[in-house]
Every structure is written in structure tokens, then in C-alpha cells.
Protein backbone atom coordinates (compact mmCIF):
# COMPACT_ATOMS: atom_id res chain seq x y z
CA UNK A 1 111.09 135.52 137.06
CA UNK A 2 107.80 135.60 135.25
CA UNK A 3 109.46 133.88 132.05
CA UNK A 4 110.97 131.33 134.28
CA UNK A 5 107.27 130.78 135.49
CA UNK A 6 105.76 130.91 132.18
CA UNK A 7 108.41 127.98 130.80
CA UNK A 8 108.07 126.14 133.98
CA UNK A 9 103.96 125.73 133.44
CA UNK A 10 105.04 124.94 129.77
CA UNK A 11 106.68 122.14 130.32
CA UNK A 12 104.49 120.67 133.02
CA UNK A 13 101.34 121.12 131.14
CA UNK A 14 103.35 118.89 127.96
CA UNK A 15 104.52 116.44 130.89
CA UNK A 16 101.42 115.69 131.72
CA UNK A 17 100.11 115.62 128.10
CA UNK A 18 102.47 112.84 127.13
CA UNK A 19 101.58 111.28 129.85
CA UNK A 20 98.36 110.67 128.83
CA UNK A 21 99.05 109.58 125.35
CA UNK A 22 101.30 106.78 125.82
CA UNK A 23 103.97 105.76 123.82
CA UNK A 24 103.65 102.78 121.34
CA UNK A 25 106.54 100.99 120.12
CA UNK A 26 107.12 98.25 117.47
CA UNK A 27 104.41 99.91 114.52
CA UNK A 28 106.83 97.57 111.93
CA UNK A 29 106.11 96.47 108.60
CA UNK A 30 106.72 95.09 105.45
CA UNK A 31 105.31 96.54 102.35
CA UNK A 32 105.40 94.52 98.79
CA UNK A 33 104.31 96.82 96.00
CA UNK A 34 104.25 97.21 91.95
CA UNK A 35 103.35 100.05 89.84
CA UNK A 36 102.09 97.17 87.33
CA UNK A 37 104.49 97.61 84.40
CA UNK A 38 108.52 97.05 85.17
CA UNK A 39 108.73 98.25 89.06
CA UNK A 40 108.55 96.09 92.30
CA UNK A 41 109.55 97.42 95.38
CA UNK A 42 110.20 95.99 99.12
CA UNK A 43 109.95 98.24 101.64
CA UNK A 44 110.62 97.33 105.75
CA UNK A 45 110.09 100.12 108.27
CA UNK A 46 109.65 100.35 112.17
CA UNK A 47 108.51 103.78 113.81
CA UNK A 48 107.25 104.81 117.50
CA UNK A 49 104.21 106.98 118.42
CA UNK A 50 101.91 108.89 120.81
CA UNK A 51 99.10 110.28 120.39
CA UNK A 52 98.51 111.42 116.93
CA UNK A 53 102.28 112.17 116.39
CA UNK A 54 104.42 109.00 114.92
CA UNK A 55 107.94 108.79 113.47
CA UNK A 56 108.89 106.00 111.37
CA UNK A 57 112.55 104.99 109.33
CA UNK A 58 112.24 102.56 107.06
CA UNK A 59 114.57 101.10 103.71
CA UNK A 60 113.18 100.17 100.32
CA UNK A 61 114.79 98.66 96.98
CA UNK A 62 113.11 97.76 93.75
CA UNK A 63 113.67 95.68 90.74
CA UNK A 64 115.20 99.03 88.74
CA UNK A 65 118.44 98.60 91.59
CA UNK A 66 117.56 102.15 92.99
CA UNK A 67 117.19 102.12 96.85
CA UNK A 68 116.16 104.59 99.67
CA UNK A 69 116.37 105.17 103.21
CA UNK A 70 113.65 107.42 104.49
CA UNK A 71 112.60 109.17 107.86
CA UNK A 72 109.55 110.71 108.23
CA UNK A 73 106.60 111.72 110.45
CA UNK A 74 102.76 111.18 110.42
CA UNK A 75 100.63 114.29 112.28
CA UNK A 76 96.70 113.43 112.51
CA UNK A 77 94.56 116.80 112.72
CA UNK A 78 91.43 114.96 113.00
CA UNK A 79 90.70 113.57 109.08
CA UNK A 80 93.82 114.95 107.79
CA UNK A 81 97.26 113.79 107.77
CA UNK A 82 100.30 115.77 106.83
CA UNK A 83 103.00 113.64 106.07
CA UNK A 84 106.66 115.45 106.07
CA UNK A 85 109.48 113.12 104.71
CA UNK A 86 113.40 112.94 104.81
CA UNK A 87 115.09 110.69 101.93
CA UNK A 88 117.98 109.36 100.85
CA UNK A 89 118.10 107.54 97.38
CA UNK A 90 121.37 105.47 95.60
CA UNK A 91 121.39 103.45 92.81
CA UNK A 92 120.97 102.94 89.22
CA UNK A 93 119.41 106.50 88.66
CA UNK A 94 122.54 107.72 90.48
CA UNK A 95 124.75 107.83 93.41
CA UNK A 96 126.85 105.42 95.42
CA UNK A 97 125.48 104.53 99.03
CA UNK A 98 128.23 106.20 100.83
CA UNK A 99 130.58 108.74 98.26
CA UNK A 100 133.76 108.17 99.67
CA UNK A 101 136.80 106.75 97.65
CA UNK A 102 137.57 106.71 93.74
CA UNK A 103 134.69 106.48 91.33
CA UNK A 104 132.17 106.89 94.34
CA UNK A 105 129.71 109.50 94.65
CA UNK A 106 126.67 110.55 96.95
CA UNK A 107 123.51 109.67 96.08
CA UNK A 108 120.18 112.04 96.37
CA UNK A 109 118.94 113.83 99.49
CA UNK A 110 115.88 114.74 99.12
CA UNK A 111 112.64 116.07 101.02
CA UNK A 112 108.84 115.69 100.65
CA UNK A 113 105.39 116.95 102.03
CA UNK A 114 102.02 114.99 101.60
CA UNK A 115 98.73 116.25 102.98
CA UNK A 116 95.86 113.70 102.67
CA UNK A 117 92.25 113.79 103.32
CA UNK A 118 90.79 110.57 105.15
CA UNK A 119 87.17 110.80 105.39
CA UNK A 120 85.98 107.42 106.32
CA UNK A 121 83.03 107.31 104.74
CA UNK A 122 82.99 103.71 103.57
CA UNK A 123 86.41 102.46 105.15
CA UNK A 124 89.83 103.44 103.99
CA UNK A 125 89.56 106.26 100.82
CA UNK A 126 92.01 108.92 100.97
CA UNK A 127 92.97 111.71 98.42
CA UNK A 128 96.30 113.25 98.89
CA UNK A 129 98.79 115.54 97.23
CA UNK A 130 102.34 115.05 97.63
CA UNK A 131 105.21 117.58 96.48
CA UNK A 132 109.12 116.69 96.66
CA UNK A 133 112.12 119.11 96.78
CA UNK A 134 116.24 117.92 95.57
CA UNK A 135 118.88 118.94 97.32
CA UNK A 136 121.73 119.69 95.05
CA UNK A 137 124.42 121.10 96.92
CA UNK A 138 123.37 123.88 99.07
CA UNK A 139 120.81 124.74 96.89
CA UNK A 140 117.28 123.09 96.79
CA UNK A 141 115.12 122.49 93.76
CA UNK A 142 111.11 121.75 93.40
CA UNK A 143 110.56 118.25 91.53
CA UNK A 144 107.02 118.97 91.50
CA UNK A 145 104.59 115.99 92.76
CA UNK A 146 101.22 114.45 92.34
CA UNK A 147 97.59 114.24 93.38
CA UNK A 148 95.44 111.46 93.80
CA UNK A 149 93.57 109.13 95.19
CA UNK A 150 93.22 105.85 97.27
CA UNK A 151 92.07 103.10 99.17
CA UNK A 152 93.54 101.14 102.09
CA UNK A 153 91.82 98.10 103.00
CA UNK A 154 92.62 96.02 106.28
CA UNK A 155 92.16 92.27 105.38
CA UNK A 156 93.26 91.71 109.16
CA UNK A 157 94.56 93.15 112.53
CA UNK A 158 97.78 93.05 110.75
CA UNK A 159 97.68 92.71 106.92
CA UNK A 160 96.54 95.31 104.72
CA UNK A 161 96.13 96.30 100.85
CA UNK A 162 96.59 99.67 99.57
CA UNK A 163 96.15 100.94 96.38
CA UNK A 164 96.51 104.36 94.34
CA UNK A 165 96.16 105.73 91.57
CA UNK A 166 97.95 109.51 91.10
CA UNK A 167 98.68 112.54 88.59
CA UNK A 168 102.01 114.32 88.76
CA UNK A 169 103.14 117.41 87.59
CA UNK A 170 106.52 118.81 87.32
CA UNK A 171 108.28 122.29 88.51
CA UNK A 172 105.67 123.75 86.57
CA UNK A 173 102.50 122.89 87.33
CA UNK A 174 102.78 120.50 83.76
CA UNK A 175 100.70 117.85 83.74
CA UNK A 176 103.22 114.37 83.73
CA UNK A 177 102.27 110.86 83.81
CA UNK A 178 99.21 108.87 84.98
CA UNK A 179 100.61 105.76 88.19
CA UNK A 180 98.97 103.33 89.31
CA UNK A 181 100.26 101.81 92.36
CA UNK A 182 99.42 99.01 94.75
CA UNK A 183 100.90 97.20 98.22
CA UNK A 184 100.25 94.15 100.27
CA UNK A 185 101.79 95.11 103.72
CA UNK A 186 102.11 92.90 106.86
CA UNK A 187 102.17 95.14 110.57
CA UNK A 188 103.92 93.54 113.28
């Protein structure tokens, strides 16, 4: 009886916490970015949110004919934001949108974790470091990631610019390549 007591309190007290933090619907967008040498890439997404929780889907392609479908999560602990990510990737680098039939196979699952820093001192700088893991069968494997820094800047209500620049490393803490990224995004 005591557990049923303690699980009944549980879930009131996170009733009336949602309730509070209402639900917001409709955070869409449309990203156009380049990594300034071969790569453009188009990226739509829609998500929902409360609070400082939000879940998002979105689709990308770019010029190189590789494409992704992602789901992932934003979680705000005050200036930081942790940024867990579900992907699927098909292509030109590999993989057939859906594997079934002759001379088809699946593309790449794969999962990633970002943790950035937002500190607001003069607007929109962030620092971040990102790592990815494959899934190759029912095994995973660490691709390594990066580390880096930005700056988002809102031009309006709805349009924005955001710009990186980031280090990676591989599986082994080896220093890889040097990206420079940007993105002119419209929020409906």
C-alpha cells in the first residue's frame, strides 16, 4: 500500500509539472548549409516541446547524394544542452533507403551525443563536443567526434545564421580534420 502511495504522489506531482510547462507545437524549420568546399546540405525538421525538454525529426540530403533521417532530443540544464541523437543515413557512402529485394541493402544506423556550453555572454557562442557510435549488426562501434566552437545569430523572430568551426578525432583520440561549417535556417 505504501508503494501504491508513493507512485500515486509520483505521478501527480509530474501532472501538475507538465501542466505548468505547456506544450509547444510547430518548432519547424529549414536549414541551408555548406561546409565551403564540395558539400551543401538541406535539412527540414519539425519537433514539439515543454519546458526545457524538446524532440525534433527531421530529413536532410546533400550535394554528395547521401541522406539522413534523424530523431533526437534537446535537454536545457540551465547553460548547457545535451543533445542525444538517433540516425539513419543511405546513399552514396552506402546503403539503400529500405534493404529489401535484390541488390538492396540497409543503410547506417547510427547514434550520437553532443553536450554544449551556451554562455550568453555577447549573444549566441556555444562550444560543444559531439561523439557518434555505428551500429553494425548487433555490435556497436565508436566513430569518434569533434569539438568546437560557434555562433548562432538571430537576424529575426524567425531566421537565423549559424556557424562552426570544429576538430574531430577518431576511435582514438587522433587528431582528424579541421570543418568549417555554416547555415541560414528559417523557423516557422
Amino acid at each position: 500500500m505504501k508503494n501504491l502511495l508513493i507512485a500515486v504522489s509520483v505521478m501527480a506531482a509530474g501532472a501538475a509539472t507538465a501542466q505548468e510547462a505547456p506544450m509547444s507545437v510547430g518548432n519547424t524549420y529549414v536549414e541551408l548549409g555548406t561546409n565551403f568546399e564540395e558539400e551543401t546540405t538541406l535539412t527540414v525538421g519539425t519537433g514539439v516541446g515543454s519546458g526545457a525538454l524538446s524532440a525534433y525529426g527531421e530529413l536532410s540530403g546533400s550535394t554528395d547524394g547521401n541522406f539522413q533521417a534523424r530523431a533526437y532530443t534537446d535537454v536545457e540544464f540551465g547553460k548547457f544542452v545535451v543533445t542525444p541523437g538517433l540516425n539513419y543515413g543511405w546513399g552514396e557512402d552506402g546503403g539503400d533507403l529500405v534493404g529489401f529485394g535484390d541488390n538492396n541493402e540497409w543503410g547506417d544506423v547510427t547514434g550520437d551525443l553532443e553536450v554544449a556550453l551556451k554562455p550568453g555572454i555577447i549573444g549566441g557562442e556555444y562550444v560543444f563536443a559531439n561523439t557518434g557510435v555505428g551500429v553494425d549488426g548487433w555490435s556497436l562501434e565508436w566513430d569518434g567526434g569533434e569539438v568546437g566552437a560557434g555562433y548562432k545569430l538571430d537576424l529575426a523572430e524567425n531566421v537565423y545564421l549559424d556557424g562552426r568551426v570544429s576538430w574531430g578525432y577518431d576511435d582514438q583520440f587522433e587528431s582528424t580534420e579541421r570543418r568549417i561549417t555554416a547555415g541560414f535556417g528559417l523557423k516557422f
